[in-house]
N, C-alpha and C. Protein backbone atom coordinates (compact mmCIF):
# COMPACT_ATOMS: atom_id res chain seq x y z
N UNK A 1 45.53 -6.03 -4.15
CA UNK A 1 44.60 -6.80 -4.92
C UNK A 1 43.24 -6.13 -4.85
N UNK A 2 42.85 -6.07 -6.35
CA UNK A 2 41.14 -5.11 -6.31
C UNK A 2 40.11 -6.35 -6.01
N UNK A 3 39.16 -6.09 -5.28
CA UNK A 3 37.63 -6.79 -5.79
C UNK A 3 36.85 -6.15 -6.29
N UNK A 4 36.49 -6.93 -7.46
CA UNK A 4 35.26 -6.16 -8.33
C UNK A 4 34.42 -7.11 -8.35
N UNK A 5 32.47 -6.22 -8.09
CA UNK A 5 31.79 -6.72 -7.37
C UNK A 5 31.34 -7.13 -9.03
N UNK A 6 30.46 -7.67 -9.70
CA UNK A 6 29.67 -8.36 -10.81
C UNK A 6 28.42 -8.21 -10.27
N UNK A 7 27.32 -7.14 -10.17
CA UNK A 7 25.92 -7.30 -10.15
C UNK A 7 25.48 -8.94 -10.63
N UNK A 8 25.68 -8.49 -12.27
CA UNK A 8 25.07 -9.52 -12.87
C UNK A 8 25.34 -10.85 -12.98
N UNK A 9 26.59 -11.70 -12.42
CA UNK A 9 26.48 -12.53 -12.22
C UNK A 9 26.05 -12.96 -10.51
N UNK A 10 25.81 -12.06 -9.89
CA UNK A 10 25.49 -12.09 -8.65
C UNK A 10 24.11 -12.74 -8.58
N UNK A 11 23.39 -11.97 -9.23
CA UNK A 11 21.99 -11.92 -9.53
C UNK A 11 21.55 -12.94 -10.24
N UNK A 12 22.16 -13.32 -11.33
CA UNK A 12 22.37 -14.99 -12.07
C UNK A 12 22.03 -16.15 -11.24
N UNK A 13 23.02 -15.77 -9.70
CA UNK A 13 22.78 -16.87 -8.89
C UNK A 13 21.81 -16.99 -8.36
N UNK A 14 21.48 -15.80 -8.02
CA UNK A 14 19.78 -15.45 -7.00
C UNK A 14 18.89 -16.22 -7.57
N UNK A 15 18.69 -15.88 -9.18
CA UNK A 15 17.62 -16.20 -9.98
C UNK A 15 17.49 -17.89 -9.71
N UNK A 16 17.94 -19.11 -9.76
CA UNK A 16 17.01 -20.30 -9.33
C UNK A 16 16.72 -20.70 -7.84
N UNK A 17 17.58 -19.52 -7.31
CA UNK A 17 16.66 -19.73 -5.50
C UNK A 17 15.52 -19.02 -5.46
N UNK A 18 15.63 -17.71 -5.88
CA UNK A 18 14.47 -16.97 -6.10
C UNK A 18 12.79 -17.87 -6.96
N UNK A 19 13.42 -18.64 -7.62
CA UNK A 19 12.53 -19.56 -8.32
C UNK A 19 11.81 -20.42 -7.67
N UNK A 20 12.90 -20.87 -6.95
CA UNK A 20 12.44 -21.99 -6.58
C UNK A 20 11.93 -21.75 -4.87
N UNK A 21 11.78 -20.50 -4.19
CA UNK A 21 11.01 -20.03 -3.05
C UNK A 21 9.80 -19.94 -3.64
N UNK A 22 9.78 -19.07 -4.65
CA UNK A 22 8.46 -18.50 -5.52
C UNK A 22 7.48 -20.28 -5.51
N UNK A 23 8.37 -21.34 -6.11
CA UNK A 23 7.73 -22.34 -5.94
C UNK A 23 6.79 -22.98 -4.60
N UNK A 24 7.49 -22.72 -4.33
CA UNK A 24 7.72 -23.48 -2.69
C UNK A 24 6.52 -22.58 -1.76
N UNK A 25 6.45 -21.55 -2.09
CA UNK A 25 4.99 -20.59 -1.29
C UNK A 25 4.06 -20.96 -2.07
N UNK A 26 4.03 -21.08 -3.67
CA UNK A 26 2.80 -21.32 -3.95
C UNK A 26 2.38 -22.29 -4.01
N UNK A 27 3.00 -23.54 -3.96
CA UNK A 27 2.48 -24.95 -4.05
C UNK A 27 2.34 -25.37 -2.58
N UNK A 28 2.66 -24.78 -1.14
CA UNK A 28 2.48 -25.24 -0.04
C UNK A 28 1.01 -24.91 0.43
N UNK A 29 0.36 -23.79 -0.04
CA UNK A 29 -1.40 -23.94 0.39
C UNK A 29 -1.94 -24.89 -0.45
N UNK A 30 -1.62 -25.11 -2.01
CA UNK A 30 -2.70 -26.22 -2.47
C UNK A 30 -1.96 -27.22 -1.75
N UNK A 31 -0.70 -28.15 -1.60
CA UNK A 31 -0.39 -29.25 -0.77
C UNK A 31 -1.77 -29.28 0.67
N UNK A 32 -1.50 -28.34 1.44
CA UNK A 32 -2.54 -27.72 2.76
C UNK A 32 -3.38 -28.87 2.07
N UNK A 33 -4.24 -27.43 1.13
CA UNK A 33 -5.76 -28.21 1.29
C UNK A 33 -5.82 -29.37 0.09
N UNK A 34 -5.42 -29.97 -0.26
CA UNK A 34 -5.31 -31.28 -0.68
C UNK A 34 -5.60 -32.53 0.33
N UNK A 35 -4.84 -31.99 1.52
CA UNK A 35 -4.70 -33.21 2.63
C UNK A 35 -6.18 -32.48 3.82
N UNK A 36 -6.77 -31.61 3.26
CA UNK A 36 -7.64 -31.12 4.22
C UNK A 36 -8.82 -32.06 4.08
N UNK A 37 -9.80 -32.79 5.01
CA UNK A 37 -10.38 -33.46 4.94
C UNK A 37 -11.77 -32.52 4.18
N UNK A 38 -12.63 -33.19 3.25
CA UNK A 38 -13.52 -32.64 2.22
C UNK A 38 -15.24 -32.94 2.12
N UNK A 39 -15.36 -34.65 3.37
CA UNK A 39 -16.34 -34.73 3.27
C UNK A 39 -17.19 -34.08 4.63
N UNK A 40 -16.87 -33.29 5.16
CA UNK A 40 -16.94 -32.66 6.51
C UNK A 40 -18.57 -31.61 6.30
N UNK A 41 -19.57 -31.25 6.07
CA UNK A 41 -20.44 -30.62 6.09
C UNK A 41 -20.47 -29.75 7.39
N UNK A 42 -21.08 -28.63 6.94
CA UNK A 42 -21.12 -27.85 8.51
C UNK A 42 -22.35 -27.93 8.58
N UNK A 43 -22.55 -27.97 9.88
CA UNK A 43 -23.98 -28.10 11.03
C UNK A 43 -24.63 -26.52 10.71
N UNK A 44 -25.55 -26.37 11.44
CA UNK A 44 -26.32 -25.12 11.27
C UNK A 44 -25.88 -24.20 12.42
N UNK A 45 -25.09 -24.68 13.53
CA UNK A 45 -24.60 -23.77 14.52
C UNK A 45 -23.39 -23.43 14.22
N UNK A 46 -22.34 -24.37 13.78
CA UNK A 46 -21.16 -23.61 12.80
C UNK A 46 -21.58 -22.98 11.81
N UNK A 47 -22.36 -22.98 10.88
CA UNK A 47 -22.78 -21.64 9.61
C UNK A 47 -23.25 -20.20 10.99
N UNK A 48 -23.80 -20.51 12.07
CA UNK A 48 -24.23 -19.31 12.72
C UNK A 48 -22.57 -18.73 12.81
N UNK A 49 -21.87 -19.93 13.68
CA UNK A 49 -20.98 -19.24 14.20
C UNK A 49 -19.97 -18.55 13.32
N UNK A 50 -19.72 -19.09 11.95
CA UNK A 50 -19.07 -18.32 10.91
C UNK A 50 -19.54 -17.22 10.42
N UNK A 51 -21.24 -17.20 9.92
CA UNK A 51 -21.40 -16.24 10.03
C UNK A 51 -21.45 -14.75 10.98
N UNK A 52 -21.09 -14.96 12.31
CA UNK A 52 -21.42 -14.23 13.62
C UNK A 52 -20.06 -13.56 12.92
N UNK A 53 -18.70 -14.32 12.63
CA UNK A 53 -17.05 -14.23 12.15
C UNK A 53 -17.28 -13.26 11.49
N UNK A 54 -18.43 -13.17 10.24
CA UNK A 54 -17.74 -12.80 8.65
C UNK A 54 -18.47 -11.38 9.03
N UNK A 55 -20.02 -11.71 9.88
CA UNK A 55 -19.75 -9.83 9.69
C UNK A 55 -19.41 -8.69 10.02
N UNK A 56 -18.50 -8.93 11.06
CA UNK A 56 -17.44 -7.66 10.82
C UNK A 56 -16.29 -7.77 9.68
N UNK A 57 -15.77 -8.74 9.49
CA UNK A 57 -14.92 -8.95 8.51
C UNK A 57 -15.77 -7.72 7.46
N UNK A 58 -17.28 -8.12 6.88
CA UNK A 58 -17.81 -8.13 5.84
C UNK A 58 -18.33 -5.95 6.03
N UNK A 59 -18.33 -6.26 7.42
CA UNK A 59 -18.03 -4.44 8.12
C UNK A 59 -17.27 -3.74 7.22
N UNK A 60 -15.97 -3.99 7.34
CA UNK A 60 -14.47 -3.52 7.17
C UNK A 60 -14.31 -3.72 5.57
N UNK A 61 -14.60 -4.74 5.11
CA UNK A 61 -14.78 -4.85 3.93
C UNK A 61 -15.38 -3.49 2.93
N UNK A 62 -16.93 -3.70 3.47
CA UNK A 62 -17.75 -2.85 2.51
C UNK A 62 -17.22 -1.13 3.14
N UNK A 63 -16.42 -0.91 4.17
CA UNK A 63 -15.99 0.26 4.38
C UNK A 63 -14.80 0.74 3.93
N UNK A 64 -14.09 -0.05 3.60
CA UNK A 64 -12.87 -0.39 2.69
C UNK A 64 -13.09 -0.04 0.99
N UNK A 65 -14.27 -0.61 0.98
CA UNK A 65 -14.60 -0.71 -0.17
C UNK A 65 -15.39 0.93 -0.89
N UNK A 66 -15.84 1.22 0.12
CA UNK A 66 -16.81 2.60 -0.22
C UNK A 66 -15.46 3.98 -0.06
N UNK A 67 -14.55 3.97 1.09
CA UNK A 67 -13.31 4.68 0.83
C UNK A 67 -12.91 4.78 -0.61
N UNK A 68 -12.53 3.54 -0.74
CA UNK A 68 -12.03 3.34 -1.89
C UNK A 68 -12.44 3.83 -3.28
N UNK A 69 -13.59 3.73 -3.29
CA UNK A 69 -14.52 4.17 -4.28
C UNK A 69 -14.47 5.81 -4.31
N UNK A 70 -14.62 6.39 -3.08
CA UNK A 70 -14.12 8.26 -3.42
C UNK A 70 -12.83 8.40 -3.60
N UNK A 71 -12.38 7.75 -3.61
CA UNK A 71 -10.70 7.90 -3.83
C UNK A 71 -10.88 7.81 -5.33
N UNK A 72 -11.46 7.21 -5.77
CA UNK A 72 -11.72 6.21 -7.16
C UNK A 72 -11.90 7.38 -8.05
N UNK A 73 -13.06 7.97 -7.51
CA UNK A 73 -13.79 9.13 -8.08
C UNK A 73 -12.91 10.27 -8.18
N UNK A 74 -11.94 10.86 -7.01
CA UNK A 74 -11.09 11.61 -6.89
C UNK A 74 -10.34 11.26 -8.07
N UNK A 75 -9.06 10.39 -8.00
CA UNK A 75 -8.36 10.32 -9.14
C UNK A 75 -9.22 10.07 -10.80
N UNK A 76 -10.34 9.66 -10.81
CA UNK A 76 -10.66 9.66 -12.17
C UNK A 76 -10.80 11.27 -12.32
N UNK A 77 -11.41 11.98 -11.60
CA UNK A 77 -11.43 13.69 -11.95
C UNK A 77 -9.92 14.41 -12.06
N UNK A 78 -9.07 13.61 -11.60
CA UNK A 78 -8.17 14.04 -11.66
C UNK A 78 -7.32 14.03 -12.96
N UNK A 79 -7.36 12.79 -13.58
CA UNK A 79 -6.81 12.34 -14.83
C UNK A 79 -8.12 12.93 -15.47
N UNK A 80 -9.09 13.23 -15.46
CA UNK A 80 -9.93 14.10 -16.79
C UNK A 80 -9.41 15.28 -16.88
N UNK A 81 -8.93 16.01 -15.35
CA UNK A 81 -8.13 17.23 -15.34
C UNK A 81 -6.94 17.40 -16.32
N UNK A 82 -6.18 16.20 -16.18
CA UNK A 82 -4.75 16.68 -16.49
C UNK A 82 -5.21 16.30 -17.88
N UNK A 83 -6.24 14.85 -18.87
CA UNK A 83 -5.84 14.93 -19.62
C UNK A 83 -6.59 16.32 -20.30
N UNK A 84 -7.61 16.89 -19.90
CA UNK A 84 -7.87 18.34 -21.41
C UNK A 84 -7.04 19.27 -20.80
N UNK A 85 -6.05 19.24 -19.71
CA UNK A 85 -5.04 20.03 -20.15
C UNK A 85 -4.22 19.80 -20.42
N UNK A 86 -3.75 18.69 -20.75
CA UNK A 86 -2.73 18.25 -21.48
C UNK A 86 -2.57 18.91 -22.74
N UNK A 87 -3.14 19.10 -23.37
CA UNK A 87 -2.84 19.92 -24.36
C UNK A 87 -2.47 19.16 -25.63
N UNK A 88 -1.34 19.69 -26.11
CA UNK A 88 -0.78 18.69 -27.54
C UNK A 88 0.30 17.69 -26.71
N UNK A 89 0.54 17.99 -25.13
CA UNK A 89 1.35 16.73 -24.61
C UNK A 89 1.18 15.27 -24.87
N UNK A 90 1.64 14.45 -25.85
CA UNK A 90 1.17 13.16 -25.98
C UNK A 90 1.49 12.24 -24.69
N UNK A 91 2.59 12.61 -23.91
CA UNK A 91 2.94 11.97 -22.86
C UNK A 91 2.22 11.84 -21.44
N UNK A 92 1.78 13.51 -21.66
CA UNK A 92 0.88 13.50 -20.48
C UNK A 92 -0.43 13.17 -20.52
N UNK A 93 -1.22 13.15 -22.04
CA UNK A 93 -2.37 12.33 -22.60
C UNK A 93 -2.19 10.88 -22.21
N UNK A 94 -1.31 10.67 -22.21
CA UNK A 94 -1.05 9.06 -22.03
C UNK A 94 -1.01 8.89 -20.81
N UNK A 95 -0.46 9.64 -20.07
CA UNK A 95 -0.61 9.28 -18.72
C UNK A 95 -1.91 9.63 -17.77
N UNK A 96 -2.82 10.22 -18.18
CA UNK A 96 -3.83 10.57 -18.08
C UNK A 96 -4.76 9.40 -18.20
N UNK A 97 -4.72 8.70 -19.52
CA UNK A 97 -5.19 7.58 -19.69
C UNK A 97 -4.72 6.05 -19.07
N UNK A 98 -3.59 6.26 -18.55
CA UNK A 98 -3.14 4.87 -17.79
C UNK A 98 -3.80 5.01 -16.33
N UNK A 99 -3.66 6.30 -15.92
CA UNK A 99 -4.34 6.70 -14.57
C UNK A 99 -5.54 6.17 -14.23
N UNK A 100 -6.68 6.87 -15.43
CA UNK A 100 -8.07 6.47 -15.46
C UNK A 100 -8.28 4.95 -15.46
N UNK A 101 -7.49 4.02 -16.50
CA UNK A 101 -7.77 2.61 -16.87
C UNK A 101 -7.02 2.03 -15.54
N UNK A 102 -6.18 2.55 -14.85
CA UNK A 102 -5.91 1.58 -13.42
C UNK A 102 -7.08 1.84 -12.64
N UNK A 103 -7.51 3.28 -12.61
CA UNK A 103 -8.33 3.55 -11.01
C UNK A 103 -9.95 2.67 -11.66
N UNK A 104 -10.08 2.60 -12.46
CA UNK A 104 -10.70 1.45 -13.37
C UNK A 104 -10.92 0.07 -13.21
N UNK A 105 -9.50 -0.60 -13.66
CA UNK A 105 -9.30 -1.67 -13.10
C UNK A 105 -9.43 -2.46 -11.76
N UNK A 106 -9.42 -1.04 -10.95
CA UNK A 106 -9.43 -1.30 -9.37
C UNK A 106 -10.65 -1.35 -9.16
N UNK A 107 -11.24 -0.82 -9.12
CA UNK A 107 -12.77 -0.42 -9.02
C UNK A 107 -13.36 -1.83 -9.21
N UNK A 108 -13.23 -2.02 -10.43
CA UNK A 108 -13.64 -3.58 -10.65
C UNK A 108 -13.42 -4.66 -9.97
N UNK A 109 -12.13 -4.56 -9.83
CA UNK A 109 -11.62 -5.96 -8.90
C UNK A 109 -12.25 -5.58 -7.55
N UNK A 110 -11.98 -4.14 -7.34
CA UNK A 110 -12.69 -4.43 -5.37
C UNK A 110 -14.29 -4.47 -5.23
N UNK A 111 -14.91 -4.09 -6.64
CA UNK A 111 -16.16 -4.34 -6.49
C UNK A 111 -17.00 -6.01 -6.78
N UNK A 112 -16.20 -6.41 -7.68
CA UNK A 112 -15.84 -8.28 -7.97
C UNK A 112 -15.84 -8.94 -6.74
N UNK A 113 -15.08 -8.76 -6.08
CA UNK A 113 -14.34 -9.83 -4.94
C UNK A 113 -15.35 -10.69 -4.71
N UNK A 114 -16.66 -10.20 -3.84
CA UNK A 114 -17.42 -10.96 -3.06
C UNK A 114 -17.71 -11.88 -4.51
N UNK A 115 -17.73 -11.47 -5.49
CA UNK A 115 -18.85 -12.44 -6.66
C UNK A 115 -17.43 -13.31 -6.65
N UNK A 116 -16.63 -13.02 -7.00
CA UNK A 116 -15.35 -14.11 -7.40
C UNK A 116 -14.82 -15.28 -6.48
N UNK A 117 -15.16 -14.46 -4.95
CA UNK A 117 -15.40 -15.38 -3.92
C UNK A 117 -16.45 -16.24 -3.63
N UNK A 118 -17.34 -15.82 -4.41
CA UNK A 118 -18.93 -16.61 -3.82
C UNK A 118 -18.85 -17.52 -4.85
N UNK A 119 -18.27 -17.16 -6.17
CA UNK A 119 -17.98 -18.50 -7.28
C UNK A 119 -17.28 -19.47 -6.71
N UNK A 120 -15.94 -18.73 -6.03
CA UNK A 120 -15.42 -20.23 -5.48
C UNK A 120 -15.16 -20.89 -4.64
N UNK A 121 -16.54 -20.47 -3.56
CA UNK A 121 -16.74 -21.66 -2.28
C UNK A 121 -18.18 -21.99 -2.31
C-alpha cells in the first residue's frame, strides 16, 4: 500500500489555525491594555526614573540608527552603480530601482520612529 503525501490539502488545514494564532497574538496586547488601569498619572520621580531607563535605550537607538544610515548611503551608491550600468538591461534597471526605493523606505521609517512614537503616547 502507497502513501501519497497532498501538500495542498495539508496546508488547507494549517490555514484556519494559522488564522486564528495570527488572531490570538494580535488581539492579546490590546485585551492587556484595555484592562490596564488609565487614570494613574506619573509623579515627577517616576518621569526621572523612566527617563534615567530611556537613555540608554535612546543610546542604542540613535547608534542603531546612524549605522544604519551608512549602510543606507552604501547601498543607495550601490544601486546608482548597477543602475548606469545597467545598460539596456530592463531587469537590472528595475532592480536597481527597487533597491534604492527600499533603502529609502527604510531610512524613513528608522528616521520616523521617535515622531510616530511621540504621536502616540
Amino acid at each position: 500500500m502507497m502513501l501519497i503525501k497532498n501538500t495542498e490539502v495539508e496546508t488547507m488545514n494549517l490555514k484556519p489555525i494559522l488564522v486564528i494564532m495570527l488572531l490570538l497574538i494580535s488581539i492579546t496586547p490590546i485585551a492587556l491594555a484595555v484592562s490596564a488601569p488609565t487614570n494613574s498619572a506619573l509623579s515627577s520621580s517616576d518621569r526621572a526614573k523612566f527617563d534615567e531607563i530611556l537613555e540608554p535605550v535612546m543610546m542604542i537607538y540613535n547608534f542603531i540608527k546612524y549605522i544604519a544610515s551608512v549602510i543606507a548611503v552604501i547601498f543607495l551608491a550601490y544601486s546608482g552603480i548597477a543602475y548606469m550600468t545597467s545598460g539596456s538591461d530592463p531587469k537590472k534597471r528595475d532592480q536597481a530601482k527597487n533597491i534604492a526605493g527600499y533603502v529609502i523606505i527604510g531610512l524613513i521609517i528608522i528616521w520616523a520612529a521617535p515622531l510616530i512614537v511621540g504621536l502616540l503616547v
